[in-house]
Protein backbone atom coordinates (compact mmCIF):
# COMPACT_ATOMS: atom_id res chain seq x y z
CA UNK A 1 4.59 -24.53 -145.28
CA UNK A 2 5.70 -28.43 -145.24
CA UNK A 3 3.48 -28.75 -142.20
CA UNK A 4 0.32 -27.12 -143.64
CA UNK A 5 1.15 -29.31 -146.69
CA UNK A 6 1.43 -32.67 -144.49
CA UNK A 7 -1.67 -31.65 -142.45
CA UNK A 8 -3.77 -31.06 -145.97
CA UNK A 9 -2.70 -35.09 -146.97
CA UNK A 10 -3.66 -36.61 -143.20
CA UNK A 11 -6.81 -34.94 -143.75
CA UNK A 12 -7.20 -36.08 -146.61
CA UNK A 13 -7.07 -39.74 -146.01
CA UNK A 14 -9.09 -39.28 -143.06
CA UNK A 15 -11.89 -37.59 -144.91
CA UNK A 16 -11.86 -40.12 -148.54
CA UNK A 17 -14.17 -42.08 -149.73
CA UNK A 18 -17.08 -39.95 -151.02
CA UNK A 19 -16.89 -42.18 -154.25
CA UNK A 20 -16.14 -46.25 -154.34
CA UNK A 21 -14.83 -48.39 -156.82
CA UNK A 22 -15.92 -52.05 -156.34
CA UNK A 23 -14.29 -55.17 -157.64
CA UNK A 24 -15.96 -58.25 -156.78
CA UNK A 25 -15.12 -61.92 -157.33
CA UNK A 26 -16.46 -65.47 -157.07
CA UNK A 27 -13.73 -68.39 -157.64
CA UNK A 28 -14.38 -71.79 -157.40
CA UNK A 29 -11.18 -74.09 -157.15
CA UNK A 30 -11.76 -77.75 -158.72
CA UNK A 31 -10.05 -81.11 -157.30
CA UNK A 32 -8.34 -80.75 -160.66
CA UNK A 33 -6.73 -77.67 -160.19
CA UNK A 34 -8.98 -75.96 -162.51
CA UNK A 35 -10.88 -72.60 -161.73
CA UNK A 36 -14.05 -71.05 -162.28
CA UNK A 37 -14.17 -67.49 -161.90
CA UNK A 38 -17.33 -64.71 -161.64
CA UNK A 39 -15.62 -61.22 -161.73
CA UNK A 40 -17.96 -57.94 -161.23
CA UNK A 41 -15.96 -54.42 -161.87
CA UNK A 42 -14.46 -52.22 -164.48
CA UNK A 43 -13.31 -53.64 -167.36
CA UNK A 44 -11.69 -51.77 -170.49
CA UNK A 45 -12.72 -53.08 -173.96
CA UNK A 46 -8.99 -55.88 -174.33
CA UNK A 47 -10.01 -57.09 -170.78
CA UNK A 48 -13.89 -57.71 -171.66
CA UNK A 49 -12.49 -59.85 -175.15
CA UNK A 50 -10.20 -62.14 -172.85
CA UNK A 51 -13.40 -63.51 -171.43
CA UNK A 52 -15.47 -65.82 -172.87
CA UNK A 53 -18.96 -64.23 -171.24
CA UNK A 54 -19.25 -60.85 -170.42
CA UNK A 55 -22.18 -59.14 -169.66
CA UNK A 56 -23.20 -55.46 -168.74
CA UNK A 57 -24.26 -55.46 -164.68
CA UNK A 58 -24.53 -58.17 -162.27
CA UNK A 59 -26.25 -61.42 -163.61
CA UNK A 60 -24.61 -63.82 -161.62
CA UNK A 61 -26.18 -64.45 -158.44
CA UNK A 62 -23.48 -65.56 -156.58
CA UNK A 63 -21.48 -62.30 -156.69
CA UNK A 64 -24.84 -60.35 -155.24
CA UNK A 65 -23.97 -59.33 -151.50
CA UNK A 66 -24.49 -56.63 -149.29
CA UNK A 67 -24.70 -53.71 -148.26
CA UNK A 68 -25.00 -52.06 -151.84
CA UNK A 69 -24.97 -48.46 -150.10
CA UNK A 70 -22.80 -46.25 -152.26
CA UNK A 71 -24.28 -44.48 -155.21
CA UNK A 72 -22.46 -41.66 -156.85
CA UNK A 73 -21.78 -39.68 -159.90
CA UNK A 74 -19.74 -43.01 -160.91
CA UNK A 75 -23.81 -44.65 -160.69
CA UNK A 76 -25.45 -43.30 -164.08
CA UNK A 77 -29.50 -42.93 -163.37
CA UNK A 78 -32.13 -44.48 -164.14
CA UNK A 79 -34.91 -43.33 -166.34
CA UNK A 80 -36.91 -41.71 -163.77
CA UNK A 81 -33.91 -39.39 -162.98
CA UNK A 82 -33.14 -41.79 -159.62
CA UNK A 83 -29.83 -43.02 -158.73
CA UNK A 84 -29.28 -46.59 -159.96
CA UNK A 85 -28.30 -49.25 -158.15
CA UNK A 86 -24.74 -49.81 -158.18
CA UNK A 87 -24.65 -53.87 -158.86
CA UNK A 88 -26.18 -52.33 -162.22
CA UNK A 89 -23.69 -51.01 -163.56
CA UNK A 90 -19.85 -51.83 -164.55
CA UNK A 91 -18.94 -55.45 -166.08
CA UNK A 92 -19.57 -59.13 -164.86
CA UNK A 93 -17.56 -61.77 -166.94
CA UNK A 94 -17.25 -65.30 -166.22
CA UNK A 95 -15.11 -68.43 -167.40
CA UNK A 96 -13.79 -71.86 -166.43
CA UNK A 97 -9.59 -71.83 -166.50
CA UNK A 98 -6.94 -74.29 -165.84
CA UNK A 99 -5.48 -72.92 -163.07
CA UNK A 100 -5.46 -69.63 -161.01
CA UNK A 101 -2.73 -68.42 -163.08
CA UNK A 102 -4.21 -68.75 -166.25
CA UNK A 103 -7.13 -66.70 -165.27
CA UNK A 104 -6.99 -63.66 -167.33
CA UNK A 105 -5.41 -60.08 -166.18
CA UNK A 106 -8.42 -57.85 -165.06
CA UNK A 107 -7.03 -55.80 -162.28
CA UNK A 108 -4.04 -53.30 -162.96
CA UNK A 109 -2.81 -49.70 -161.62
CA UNK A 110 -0.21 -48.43 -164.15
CA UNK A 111 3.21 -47.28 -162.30
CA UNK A 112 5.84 -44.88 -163.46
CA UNK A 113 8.36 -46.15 -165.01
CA UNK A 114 10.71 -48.56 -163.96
CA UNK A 115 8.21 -49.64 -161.11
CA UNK A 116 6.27 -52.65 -161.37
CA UNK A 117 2.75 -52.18 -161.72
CA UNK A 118 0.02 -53.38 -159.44
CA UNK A 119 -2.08 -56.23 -160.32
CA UNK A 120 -3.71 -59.51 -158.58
CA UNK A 121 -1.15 -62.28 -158.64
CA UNK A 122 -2.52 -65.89 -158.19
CA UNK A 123 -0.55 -69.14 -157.19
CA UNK A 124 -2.43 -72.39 -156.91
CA UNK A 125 -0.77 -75.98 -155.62
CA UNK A 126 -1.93 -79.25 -155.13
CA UNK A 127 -0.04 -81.59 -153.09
CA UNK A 128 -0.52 -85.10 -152.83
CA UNK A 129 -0.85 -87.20 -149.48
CA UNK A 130 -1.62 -90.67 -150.55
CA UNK A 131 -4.97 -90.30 -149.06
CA UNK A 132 -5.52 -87.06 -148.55
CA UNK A 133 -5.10 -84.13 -151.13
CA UNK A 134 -3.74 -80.59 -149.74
CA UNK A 135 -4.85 -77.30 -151.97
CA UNK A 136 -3.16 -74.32 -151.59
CA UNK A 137 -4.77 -70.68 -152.86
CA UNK A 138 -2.71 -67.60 -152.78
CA UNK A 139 -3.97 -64.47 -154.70
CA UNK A 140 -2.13 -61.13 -153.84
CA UNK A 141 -2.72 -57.36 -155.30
CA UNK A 142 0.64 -55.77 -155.33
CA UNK A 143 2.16 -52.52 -154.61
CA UNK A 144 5.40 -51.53 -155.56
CA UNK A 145 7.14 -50.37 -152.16
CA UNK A 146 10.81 -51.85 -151.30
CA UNK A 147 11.37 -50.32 -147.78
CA UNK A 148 14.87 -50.05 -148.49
CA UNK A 149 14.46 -48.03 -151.56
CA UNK A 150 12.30 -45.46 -149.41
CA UNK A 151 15.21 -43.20 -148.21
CA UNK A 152 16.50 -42.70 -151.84
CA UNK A 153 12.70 -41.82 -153.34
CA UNK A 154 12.63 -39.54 -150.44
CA UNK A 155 16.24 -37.71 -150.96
CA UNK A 156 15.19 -37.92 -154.94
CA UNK A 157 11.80 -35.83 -154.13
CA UNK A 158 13.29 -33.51 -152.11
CA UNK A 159 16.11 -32.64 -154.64
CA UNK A 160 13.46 -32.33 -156.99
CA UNK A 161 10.80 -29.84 -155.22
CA UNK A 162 12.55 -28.10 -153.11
CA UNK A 163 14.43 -25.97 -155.70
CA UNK A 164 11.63 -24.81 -157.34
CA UNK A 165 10.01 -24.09 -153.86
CA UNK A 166 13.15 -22.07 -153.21
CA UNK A 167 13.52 -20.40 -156.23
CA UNK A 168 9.84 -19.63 -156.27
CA UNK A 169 10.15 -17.26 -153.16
CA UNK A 170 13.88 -16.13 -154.19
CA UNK A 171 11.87 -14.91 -157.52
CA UNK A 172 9.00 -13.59 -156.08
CA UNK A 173 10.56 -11.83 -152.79
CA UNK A 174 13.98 -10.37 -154.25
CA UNK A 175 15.81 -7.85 -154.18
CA UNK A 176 14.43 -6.62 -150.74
CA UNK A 177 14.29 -10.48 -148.63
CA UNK A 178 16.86 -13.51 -148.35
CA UNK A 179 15.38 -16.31 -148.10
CA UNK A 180 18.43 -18.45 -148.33
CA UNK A 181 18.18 -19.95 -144.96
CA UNK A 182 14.71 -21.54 -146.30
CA UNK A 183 16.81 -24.24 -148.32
CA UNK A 184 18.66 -25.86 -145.31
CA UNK A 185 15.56 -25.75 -143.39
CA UNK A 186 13.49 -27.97 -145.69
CA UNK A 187 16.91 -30.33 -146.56
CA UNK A 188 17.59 -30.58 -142.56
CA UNK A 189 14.37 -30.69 -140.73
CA UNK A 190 11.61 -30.33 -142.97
CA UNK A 191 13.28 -33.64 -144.49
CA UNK A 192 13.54 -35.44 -141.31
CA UNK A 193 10.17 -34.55 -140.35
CA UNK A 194 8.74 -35.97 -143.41
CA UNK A 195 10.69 -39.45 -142.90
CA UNK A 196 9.79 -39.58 -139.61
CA UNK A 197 5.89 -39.36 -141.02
CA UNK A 198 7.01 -41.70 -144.05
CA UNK A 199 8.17 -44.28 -140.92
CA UNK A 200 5.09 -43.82 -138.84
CA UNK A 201 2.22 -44.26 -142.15
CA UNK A 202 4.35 -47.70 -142.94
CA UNK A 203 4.18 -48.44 -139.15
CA UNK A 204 0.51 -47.87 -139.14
CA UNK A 205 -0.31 -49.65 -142.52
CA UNK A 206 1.43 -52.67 -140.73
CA UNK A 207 -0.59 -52.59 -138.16
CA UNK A 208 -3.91 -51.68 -139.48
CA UNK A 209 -4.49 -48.44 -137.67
CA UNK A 210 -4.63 -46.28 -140.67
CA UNK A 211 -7.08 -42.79 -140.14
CA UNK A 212 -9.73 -44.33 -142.18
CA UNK A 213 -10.46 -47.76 -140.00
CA UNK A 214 -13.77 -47.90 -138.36
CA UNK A 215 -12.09 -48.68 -134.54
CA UNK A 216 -12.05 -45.71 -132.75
CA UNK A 217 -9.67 -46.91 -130.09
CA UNK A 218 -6.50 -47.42 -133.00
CA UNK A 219 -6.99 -44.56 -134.64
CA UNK A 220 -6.40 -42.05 -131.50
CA UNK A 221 -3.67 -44.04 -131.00
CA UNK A 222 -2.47 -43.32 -134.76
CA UNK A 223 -3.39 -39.67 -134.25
CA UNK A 224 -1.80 -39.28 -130.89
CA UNK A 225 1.34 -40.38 -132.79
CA UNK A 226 1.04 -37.96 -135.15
CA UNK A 227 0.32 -35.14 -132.60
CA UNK A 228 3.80 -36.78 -131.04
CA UNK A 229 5.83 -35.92 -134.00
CA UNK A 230 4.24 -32.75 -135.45
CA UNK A 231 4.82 -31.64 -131.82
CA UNK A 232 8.73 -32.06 -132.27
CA UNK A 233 9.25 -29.32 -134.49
CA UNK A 234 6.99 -27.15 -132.89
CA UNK A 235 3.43 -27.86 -134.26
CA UNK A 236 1.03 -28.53 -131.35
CA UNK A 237 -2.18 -29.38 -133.65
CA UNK A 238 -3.36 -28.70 -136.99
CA UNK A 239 -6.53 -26.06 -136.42
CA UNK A 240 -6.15 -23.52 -138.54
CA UNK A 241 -4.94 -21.05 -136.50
CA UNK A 242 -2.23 -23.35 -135.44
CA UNK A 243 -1.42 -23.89 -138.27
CA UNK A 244 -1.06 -20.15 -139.49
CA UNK A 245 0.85 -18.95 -136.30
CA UNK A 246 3.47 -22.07 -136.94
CA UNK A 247 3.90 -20.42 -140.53
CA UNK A 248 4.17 -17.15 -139.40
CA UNK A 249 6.74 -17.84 -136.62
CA UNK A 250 8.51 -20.36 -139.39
CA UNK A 251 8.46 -17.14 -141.73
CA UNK A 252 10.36 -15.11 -139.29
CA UNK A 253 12.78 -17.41 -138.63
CA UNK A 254 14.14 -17.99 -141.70
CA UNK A 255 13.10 -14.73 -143.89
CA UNK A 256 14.65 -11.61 -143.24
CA UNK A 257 15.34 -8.64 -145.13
CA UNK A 258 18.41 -7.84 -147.07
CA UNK A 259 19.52 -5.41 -144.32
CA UNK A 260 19.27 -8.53 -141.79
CA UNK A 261 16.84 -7.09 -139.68
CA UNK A 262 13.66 -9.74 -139.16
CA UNK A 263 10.35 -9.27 -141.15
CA UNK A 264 7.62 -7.74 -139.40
CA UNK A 265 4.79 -10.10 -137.91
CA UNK A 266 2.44 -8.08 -140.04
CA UNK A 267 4.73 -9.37 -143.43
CA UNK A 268 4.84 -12.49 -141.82
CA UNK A 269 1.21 -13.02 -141.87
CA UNK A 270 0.55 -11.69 -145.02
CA UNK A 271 3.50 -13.76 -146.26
CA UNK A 272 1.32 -16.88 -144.93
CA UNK A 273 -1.86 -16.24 -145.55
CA UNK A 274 -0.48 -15.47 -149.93
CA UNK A 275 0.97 -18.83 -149.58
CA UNK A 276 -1.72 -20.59 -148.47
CA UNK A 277 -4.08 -19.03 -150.26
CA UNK A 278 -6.36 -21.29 -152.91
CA UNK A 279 -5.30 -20.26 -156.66
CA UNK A 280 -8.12 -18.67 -158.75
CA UNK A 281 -8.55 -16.79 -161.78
CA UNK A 282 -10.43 -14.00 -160.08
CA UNK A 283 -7.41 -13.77 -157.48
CA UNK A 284 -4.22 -15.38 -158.88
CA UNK A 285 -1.59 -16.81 -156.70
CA UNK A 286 1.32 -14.67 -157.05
CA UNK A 287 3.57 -17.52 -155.74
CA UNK A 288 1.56 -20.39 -157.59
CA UNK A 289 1.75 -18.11 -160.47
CA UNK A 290 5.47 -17.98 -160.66
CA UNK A 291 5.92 -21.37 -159.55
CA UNK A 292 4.11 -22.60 -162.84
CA UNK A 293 6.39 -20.06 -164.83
CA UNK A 294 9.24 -21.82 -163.47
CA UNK A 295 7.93 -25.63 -163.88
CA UNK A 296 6.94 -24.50 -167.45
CA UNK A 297 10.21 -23.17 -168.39
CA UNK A 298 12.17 -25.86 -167.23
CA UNK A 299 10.05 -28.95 -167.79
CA UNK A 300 8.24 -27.73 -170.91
CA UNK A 301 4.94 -28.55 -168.92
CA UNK A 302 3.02 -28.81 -165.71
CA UNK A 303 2.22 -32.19 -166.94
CA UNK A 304 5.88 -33.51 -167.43
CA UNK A 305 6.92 -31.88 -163.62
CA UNK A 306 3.62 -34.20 -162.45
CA UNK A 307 4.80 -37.12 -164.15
CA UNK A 308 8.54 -36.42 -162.17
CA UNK A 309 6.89 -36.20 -159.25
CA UNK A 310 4.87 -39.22 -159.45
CA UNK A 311 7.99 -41.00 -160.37
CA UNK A 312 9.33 -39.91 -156.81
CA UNK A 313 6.46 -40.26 -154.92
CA UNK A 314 4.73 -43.12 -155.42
CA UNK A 315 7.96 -45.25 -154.30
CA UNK A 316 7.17 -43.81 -150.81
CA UNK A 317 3.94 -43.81 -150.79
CA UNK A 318 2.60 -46.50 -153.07
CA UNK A 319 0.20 -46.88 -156.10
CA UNK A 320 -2.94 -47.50 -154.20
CA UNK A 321 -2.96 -44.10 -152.16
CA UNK A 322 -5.92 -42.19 -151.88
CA UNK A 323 -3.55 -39.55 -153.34
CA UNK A 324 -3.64 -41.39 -156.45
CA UNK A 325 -6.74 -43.49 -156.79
CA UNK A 326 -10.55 -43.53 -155.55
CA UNK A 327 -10.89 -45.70 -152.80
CA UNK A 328 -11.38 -49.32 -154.11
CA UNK A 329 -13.73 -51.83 -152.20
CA UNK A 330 -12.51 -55.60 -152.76
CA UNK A 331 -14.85 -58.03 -152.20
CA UNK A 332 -13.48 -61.65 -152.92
CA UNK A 333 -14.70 -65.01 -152.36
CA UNK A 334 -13.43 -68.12 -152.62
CA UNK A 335 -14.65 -72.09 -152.75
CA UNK A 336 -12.28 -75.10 -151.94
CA UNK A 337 -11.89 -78.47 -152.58
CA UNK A 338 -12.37 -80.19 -149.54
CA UNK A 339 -12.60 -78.25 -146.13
CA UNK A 340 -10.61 -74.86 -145.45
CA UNK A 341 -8.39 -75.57 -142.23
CA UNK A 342 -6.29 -72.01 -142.61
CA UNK A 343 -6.70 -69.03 -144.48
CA UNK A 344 -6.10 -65.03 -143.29
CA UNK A 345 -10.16 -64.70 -144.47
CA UNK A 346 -13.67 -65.07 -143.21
CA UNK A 347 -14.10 -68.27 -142.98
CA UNK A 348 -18.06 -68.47 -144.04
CA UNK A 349 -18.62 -72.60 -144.13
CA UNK A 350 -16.77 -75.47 -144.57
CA UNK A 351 -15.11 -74.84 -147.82
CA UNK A 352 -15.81 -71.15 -148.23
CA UNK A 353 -13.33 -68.41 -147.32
CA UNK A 354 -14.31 -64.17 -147.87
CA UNK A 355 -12.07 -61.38 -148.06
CA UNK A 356 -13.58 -57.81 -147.95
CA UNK A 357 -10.74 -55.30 -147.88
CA UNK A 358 -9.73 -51.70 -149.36
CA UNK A 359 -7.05 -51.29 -151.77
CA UNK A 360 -5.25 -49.01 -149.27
CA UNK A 361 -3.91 -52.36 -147.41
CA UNK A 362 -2.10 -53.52 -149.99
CA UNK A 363 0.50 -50.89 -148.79
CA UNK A 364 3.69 -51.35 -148.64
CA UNK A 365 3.79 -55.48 -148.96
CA UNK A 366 0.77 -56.24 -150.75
CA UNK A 367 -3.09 -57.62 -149.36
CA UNK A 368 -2.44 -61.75 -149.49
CA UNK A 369 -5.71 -63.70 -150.17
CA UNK A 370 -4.42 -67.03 -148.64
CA UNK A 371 -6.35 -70.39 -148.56
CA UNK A 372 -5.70 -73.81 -147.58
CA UNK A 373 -8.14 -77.02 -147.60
CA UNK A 374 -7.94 -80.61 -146.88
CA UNK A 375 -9.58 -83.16 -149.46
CA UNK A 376 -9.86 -86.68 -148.57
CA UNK A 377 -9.25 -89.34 -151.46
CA UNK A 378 -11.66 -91.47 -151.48
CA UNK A 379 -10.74 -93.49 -154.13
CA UNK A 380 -7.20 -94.00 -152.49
CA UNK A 381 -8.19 -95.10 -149.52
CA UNK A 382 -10.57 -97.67 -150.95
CA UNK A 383 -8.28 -99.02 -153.36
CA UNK A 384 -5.99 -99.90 -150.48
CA UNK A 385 -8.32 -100.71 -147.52
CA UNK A 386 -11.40 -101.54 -149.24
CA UNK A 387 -13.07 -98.61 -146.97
CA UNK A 388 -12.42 -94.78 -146.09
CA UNK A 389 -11.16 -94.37 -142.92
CA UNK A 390 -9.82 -90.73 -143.04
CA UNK A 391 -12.79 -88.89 -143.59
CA UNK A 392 -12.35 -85.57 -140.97
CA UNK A 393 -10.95 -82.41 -141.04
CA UNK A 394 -9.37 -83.04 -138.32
CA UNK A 395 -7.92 -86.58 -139.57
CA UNK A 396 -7.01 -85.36 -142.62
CA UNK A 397 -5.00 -82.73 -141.15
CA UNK A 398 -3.40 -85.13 -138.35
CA UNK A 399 -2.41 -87.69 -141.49
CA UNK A 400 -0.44 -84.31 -143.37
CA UNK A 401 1.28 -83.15 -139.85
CA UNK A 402 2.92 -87.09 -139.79
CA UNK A 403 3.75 -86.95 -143.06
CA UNK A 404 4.89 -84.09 -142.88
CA UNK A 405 7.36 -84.78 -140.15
CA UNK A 406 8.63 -88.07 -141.55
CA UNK A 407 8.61 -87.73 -145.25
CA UNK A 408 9.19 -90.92 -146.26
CA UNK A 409 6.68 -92.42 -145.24
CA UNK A 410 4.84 -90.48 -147.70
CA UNK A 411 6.15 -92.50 -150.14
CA UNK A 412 5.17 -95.87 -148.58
CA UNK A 413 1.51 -94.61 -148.74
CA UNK A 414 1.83 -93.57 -152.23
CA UNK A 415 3.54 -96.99 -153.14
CA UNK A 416 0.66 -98.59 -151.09
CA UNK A 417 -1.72 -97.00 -153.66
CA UNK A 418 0.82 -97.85 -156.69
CA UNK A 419 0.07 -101.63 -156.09
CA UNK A 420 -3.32 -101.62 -154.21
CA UNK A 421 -2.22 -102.98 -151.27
CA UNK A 422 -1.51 -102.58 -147.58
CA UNK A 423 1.84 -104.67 -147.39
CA UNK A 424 4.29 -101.64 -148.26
CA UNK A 425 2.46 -100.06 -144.82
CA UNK A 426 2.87 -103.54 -142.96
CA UNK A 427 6.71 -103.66 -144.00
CA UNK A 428 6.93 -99.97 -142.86
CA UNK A 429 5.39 -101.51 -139.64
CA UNK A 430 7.59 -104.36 -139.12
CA UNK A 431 10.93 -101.92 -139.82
CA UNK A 432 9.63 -99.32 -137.03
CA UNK A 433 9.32 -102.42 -134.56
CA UNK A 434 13.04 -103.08 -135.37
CA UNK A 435 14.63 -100.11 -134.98
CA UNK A 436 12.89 -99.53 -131.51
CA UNK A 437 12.46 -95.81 -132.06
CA UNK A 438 10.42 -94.64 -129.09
CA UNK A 439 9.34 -91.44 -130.88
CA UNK A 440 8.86 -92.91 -134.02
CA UNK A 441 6.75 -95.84 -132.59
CA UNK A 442 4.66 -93.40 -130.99
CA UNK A 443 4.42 -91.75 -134.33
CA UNK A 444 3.52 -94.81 -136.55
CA UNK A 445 0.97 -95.94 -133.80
CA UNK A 446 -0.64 -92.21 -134.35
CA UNK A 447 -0.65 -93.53 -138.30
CA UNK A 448 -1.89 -96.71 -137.58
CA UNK A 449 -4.69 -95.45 -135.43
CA UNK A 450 -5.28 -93.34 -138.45
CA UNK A 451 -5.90 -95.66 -140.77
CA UNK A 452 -7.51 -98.01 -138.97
CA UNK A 453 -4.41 -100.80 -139.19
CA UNK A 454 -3.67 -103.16 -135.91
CA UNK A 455 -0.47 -101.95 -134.62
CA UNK A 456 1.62 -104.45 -132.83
């Protein structure tokens, strides 16, 4: 039953995404620090009053991109009975901010309790060359997987089902089967098995080769793997008549009658076929039936056993599942000060980075939007040379590595600005000539070159 019940979630995620959320953004980060930020998704009525524009569809150009090619029952129509467009509906809002951090909350996936919920986190930093201004840009929706607390969620879920699984067929079986060999089973291997497919979904969220991913080539090799570990304990694929036959034989092994003689393949089927079988009114579950009797009388509610479960489950398998969410489409953009030299995005033109992503990869660690750009200061460099002479990407990136690497010389810039002048460089100069420092000659004549300063 575990492996029907694994199966039905793998083919889940492979088929989703028959309706889309989108969220779409367009941030602009200022010399100052300060943001501007175009948002285009849904908003409830306390996120729409932290804005100070809001409007109903997409009236901001700059967050219109393509392809627009989901429409759903999410989509209302139009007038003429048509689907509308999707960039139609939802919430834009827009507004100038501080910083990144001040912009206000407008993504956020509830989690049980005691879990930290998931929402965007943003970090912005500025950091100050002399004559060259570094910005940093970090924005990162969160999930709220520790690895290490994976085991216990998993031990904690399995205390908590497997009872009522047990006692379920104890209930519904007795007096003439014992089914008390079905306990161990699930606690031994059926637990095992399902860490060993907890360990591979982490290993393929890692590496990108979830069942969902467009490359064909990754996700055989993701399927192969699970084929590999299904086959362990016995399950060769998951056709339906697999699947059924690995029941059956599972049924026999550890159900037998109170006599001990084995069930009959004919019980055995039956057995399967009742358990799998889709609850309906016109033809009620007998085991669903009396598994809700049980929930009920000992958790008051289905809803309250749910809400247990969730509390288990989503530790192992995160909030942005497609067991517990729609499929959400991010698409985020992002202009810099200055020219982007690193960033995990598309980088689209000088100074603009894109991110287009599914919620999905925020599991376990979180998705990371990060951004980094070079600005030259002008105004620095003028005030102290009269001219500009780093005005590259590429010299503005070889003036941060020095720096970098000898600190303090960092300062001497900065003092160089302080009293707009060149002699706290030239003493620098004279004191690397002293110490004959091959390296750091070789260094200071890489910062001299730089700035365009005669090194003797």
């Amino acid at each position: 039953m575990s492996s029907r019940i694994s199966a039905c979630l793998w083919l889940i995620v492979v088929s989703c995404g028959c309706s889309v959320e989108h969220f779409r953004a367009e941030t602009e980060l200022f010399p100052d620090g300060s943001v501007d930020r175009s948002i285009w998704q849904p908003l409830d009525e306390q996120q729409r009053k932290r804005w100070p524009e809001v409007r109903d569809g997409i009236s901001d150009e700059r967050l219109q991109s393509e392809p627009w090619d989901v429409f759903d029952i999410h989509h209302p129509k139009q007038k003429d009975g048509k689907p509308n467009h999707p960039k139609n509906s939802g919430w834009s809002a827009r507004g100038r901010f501080g910083s990144g951090e001040e912009i206000p909350e407008h993504y956020r996936v509830e989690a049980p309790p005691g879990l930290p919920s998931s929402t965007l986190k943003r970090k912005s930093e500025r950091e100050d060359f002399a004559f060259v201004t570094e910005h940093r840009w970090e924005e990162t929706l969160t999930d709220c997987v520790k690895l290490e607390e994976i085991p216990f969620a998993r031990r904690e879920l399995i205390d908590f089902v497997v009872p009522i699984v047990v006692e379920t067929l104890r209930q519904e079986l007795s007096p003439d089967y014992d089914v008390s060999a079905v306990e161990p089973w699930l606690r031994d291997e059926g637990a095992t098995w399902l860490d060993e497919l907890i360990s591979l979904w982490i290993d393929l969220s890692l590496r990108h080769e979830q069942p969902w991913i467009q490359d064909n080539g990754r996700k055989s090799q993701g399927e192969q793997r699970l084929k590999a570990i299904n086959a362990r304990h016995g399950l060769k694929d998951t056709t339906d008549e697999t699947l059924e036959q690995f029941g059956q034989d599972k049924a026999k092994q550890l159900i037998r009658k109170k006599d001990g003689t084995p069930i009959t393949d004919e019980f055995a089927a039956e057995l399967v076929r009742e358990l799998l079988k889709p609850d309906s009114k016109k033809s009620p579950n007998r085991f669903h039936q009396r598994g809700k009797k049980l929930i009920t009388d000992k958790y008051s509610s289905d809803e309250i056993f749910q809400k247990q479960v969730q509390a288990r489950l989503v530790p192992i398998i995160g909030l942005h599942s497609p067991f517990q969410l729609l499929p959400q489409d991010f698409d985020y953009r992002l202009t810099m000060p200055g020219d982007v030299f690193e960033s995990n995005g598309e980088i689209v033109s000088e100074n603009r980075v894109r991110w287009r992503f599914n919620a999905y990869e925020a599991y376990p660690f979180g998705y990371s939007m990060r951004c980094r750009s070079l600005q030259p200061n002008d105004a620095n460099q003028r005030v102290v040379f009269k001219n500009v002479p780093i005005k590259t990407s590429n010299d503005c990136q070889r003036l941060v590595r020095l720096l970098r690497s000898k600190s303090e010389w960092r300062d001497v810039l900065l003092k160089c600005v302080e009293e707009k002048s060149q002699q706290p460089l030239l003493d620098l100069r004279t004191k690397v000539l002293r110490r004959n420092d091959f390296p750091e000659r070789l260094k200071f004549d890489d910062l001299a070159e730089l700035l365009r300063i005669e090194a003797k």
